[in-house]
C-alpha atoms as a PDB file:
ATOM      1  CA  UNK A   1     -33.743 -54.150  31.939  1.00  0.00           C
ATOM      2  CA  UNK A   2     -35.467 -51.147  34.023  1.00  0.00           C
ATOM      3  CA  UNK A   3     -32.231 -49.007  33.256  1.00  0.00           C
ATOM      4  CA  UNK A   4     -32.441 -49.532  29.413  1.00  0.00           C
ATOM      5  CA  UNK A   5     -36.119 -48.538  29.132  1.00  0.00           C
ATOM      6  CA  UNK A   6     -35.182 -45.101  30.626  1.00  0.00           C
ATOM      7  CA  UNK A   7     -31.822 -44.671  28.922  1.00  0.00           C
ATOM      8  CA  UNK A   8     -33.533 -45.641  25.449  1.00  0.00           C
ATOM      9  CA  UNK A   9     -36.167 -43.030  25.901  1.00  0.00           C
ATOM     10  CA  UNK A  10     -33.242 -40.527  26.909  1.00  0.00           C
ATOM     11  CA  UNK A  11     -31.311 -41.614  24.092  1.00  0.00           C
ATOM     12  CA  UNK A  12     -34.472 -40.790  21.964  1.00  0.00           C
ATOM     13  CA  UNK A  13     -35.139 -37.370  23.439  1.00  0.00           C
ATOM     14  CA  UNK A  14     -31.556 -36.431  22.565  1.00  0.00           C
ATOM     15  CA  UNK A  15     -31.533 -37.409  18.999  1.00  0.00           C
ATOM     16  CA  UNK A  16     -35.092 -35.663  18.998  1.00  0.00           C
ATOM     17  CA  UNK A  17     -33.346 -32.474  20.605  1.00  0.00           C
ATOM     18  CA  UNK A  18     -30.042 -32.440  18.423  1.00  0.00           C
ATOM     19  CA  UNK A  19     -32.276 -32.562  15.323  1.00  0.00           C
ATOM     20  CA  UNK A  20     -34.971 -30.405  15.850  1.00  0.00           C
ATOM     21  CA  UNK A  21     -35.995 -27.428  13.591  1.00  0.00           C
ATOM     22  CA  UNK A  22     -38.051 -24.761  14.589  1.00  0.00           C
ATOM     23  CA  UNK A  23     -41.534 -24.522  12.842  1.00  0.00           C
ATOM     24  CA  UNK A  24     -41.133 -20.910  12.019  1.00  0.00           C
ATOM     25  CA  UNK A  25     -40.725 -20.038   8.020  1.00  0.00           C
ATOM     26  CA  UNK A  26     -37.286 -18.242   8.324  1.00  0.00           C
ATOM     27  CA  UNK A  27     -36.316 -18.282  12.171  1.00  0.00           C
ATOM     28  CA  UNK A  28     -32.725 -16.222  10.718  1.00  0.00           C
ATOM     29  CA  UNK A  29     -33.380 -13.434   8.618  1.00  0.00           C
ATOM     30  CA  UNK A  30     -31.254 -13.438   5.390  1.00  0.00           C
ATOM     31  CA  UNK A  31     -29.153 -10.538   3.639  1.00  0.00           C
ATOM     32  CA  UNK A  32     -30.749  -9.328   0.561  1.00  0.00           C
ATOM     33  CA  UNK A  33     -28.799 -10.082  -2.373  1.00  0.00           C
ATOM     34  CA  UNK A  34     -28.450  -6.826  -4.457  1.00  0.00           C
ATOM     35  CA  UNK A  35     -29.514  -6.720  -7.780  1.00  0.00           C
ATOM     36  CA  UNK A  36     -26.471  -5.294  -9.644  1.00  0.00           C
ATOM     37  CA  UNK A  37     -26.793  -4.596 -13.245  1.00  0.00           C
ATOM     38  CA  UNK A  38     -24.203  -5.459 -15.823  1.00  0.00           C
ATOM     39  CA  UNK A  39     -23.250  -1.986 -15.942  1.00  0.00           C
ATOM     40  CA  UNK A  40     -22.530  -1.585 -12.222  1.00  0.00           C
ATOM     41  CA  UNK A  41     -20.707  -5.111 -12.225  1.00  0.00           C
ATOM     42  CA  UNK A  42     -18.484  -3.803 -15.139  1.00  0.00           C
ATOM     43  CA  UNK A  43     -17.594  -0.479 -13.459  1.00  0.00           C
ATOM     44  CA  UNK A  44     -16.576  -2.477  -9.936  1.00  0.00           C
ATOM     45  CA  UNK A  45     -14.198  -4.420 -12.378  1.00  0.00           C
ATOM     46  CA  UNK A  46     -12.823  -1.048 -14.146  1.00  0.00           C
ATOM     47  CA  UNK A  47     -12.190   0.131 -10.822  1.00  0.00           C
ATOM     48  CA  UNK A  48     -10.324  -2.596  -9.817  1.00  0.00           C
ATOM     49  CA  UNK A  49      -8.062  -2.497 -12.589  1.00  0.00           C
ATOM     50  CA  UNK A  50      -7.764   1.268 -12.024  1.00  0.00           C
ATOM     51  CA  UNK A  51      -6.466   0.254  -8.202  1.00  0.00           C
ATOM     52  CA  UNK A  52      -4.216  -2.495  -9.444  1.00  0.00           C
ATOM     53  CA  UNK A  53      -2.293  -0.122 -11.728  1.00  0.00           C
ATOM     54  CA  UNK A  54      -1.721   2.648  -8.799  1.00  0.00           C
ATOM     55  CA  UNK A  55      -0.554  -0.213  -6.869  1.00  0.00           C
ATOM     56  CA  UNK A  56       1.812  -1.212  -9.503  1.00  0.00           C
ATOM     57  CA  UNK A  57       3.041   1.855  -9.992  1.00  0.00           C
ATOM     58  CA  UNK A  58       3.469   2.645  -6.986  1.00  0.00           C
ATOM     59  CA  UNK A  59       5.763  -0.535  -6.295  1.00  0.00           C
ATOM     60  CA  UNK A  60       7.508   0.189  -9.294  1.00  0.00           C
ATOM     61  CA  UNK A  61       8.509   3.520  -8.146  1.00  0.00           C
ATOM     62  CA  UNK A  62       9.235   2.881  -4.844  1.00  0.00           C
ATOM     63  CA  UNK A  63      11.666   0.090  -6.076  1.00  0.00           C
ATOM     64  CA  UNK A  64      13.656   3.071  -8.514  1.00  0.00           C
ATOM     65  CA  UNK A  65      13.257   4.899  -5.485  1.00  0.00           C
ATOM     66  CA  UNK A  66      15.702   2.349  -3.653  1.00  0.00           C
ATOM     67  CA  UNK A  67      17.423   2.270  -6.647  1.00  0.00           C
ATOM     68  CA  UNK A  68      17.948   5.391  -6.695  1.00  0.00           C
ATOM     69  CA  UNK A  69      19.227   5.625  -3.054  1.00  0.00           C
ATOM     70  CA  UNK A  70      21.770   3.002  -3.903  1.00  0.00           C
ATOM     71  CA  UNK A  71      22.657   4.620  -6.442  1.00  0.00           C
ATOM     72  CA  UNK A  72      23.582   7.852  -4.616  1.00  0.00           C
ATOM     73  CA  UNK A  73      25.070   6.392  -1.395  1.00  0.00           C
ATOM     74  CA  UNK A  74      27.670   4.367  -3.650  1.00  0.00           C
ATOM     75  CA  UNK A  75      28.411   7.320  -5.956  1.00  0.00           C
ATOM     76  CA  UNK A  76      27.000   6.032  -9.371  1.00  0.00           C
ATOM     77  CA  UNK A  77      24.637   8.914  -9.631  1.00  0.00           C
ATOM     78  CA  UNK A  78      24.344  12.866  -8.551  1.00  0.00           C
ATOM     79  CA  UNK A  79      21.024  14.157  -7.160  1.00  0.00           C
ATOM     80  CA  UNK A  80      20.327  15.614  -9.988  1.00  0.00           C
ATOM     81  CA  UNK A  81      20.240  12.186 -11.842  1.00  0.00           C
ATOM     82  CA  UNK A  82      18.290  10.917  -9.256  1.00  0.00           C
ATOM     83  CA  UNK A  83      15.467  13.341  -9.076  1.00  0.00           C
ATOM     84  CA  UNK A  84      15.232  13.300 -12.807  1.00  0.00           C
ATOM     85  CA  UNK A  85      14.857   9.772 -12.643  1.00  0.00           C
ATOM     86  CA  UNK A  86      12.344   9.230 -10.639  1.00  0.00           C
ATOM     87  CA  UNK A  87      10.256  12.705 -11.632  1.00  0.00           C
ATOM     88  CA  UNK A  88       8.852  10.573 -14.435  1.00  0.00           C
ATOM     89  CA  UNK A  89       7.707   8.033 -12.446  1.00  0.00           C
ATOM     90  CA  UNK A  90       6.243  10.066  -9.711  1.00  0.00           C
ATOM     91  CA  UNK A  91       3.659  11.436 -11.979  1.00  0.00           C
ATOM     92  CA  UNK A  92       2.413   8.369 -12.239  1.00  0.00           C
ATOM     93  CA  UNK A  93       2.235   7.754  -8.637  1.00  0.00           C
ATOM     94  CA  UNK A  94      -0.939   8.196  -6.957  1.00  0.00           C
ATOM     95  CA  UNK A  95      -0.069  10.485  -4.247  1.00  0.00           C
ATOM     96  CA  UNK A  96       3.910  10.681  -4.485  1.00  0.00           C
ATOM     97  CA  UNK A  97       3.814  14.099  -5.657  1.00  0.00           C
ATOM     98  CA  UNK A  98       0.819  15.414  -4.630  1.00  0.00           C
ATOM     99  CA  UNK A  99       1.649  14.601  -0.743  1.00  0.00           C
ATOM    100  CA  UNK A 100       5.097  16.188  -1.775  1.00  0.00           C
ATOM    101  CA  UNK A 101       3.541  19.442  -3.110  1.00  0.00           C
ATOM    102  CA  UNK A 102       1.638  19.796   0.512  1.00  0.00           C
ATOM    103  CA  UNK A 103       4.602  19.633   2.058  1.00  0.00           C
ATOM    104  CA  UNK A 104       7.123  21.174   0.676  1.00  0.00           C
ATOM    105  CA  UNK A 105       8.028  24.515  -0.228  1.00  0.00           C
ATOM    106  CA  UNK A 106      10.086  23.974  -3.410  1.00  0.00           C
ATOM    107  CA  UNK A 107       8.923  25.281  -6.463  1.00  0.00           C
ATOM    108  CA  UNK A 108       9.732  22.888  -8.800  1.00  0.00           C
ATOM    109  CA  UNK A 109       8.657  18.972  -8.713  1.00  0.00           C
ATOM    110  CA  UNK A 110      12.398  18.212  -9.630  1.00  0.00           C
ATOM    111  CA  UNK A 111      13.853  19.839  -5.864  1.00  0.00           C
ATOM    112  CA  UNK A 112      10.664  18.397  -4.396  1.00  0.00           C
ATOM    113  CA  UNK A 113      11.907  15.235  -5.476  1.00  0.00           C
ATOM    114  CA  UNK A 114      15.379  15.992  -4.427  1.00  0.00           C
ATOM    115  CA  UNK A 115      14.637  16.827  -0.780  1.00  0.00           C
ATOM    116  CA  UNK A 116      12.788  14.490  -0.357  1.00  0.00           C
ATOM    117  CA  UNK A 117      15.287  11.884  -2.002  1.00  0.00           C
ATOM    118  CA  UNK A 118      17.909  13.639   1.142  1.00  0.00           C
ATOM    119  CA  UNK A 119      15.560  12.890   3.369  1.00  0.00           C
ATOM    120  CA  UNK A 120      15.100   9.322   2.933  1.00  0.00           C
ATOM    121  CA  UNK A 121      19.036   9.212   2.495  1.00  0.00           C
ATOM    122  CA  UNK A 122      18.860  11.088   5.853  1.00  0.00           C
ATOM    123  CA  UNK A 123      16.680   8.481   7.506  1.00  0.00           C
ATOM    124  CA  UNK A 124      19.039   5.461   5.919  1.00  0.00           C
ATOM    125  CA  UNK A 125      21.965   7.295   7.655  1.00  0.00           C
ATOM    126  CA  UNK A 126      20.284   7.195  10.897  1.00  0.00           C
ATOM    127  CA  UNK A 127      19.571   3.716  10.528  1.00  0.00           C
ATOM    128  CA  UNK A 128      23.012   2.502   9.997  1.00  0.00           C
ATOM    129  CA  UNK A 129      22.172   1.803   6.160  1.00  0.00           C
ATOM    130  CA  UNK A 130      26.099  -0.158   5.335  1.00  0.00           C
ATOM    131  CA  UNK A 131      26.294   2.239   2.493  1.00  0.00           C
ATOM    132  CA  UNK A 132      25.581   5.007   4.496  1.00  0.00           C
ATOM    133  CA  UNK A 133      28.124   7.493   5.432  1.00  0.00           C
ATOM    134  CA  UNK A 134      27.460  11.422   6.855  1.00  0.00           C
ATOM    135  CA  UNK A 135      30.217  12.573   4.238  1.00  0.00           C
ATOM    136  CA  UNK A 136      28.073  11.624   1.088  1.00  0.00           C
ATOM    137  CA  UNK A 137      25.277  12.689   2.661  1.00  0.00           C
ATOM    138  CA  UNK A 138      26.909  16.484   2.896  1.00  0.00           C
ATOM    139  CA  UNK A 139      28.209  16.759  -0.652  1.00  0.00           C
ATOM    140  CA  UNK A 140      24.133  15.040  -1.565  1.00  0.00           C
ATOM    141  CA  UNK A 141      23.311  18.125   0.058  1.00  0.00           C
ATOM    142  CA  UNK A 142      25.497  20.985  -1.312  1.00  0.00           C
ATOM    143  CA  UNK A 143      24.180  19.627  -4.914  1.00  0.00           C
ATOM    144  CA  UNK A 144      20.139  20.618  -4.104  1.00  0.00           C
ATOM    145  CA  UNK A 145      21.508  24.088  -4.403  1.00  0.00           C
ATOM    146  CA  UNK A 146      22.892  23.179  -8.158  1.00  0.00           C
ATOM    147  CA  UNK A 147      19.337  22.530  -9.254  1.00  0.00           C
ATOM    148  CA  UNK A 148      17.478  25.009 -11.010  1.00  0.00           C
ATOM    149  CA  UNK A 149      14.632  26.634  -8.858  1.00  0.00           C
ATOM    150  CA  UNK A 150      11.407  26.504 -10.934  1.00  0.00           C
END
């Protein structure tokens, strides 16, 4: 009986202890909420549409952009083809072209498109692509000079 007095009272002082709340009013402060009007709320939404179609069309491109590659390593299409495939779609790429014009030299968006097209074909050859082979890659490459400059 002696022990349960004290391990009642501790018992007590630990419910006490796991319950307690501090007196203060707020003891965490809080974020403010922001008061968006419907204006603002609508124009988060347009701009999330606006960012879900330059994602789409970016996938979209960069599958015809595989595509595309397939189509040149097994001989289905010329560069030419290829370029003027994908030119289309590249315009409505967000940054495709405009990351293209930085760095290339070319003149026109078509042999942009084109060198760039070798160099991913380039890149698959050094990877071991199955498709791949150094021959096609040559021939790929003697056709950029087909395409008209501007």
């Amino acid at each position: 009986m002696r022990a349960g007095i004290p391990l009642a009272l501790l018992f007590v002082a630990g419910l006490v202890a796991l319950f307690w709340q501090p007196l203060a009013s707020d003891p965490l402060p809080r974020p403010r909420i922001p008061d968006y009007s419907l204006e603002e709320i609508k124009e988060v939404y347009r701009k999330q549409e606006r960012l879900e179609a330059e994602v789409q069309h970016a996938l979209f491109f960069h599958a015809e952009l595989e595509r595309a590659k397939t189509a040149l390593w097994t001989g289905k299409w010329t560069l030419a083809q290829a370029a003027e495939t994908l030119l289309p779609l590249a315009l409505n790429h967000p940054r495709y072209l405009s990351s293209l014009r930085q760095l290339s030299l070319e003149r026109s968006d078509l042999r942009r498109i084109a060198r760039n097209l070798l160099d991913h074909l380039s890149v698959d050859l050094e990877n071991g692509r199955p498709q791949a082979s150094s021959e096609i890659l040559i021939e790929l490459e003697c056709q950029l000079d087909t395409l008209p400059p501007a």
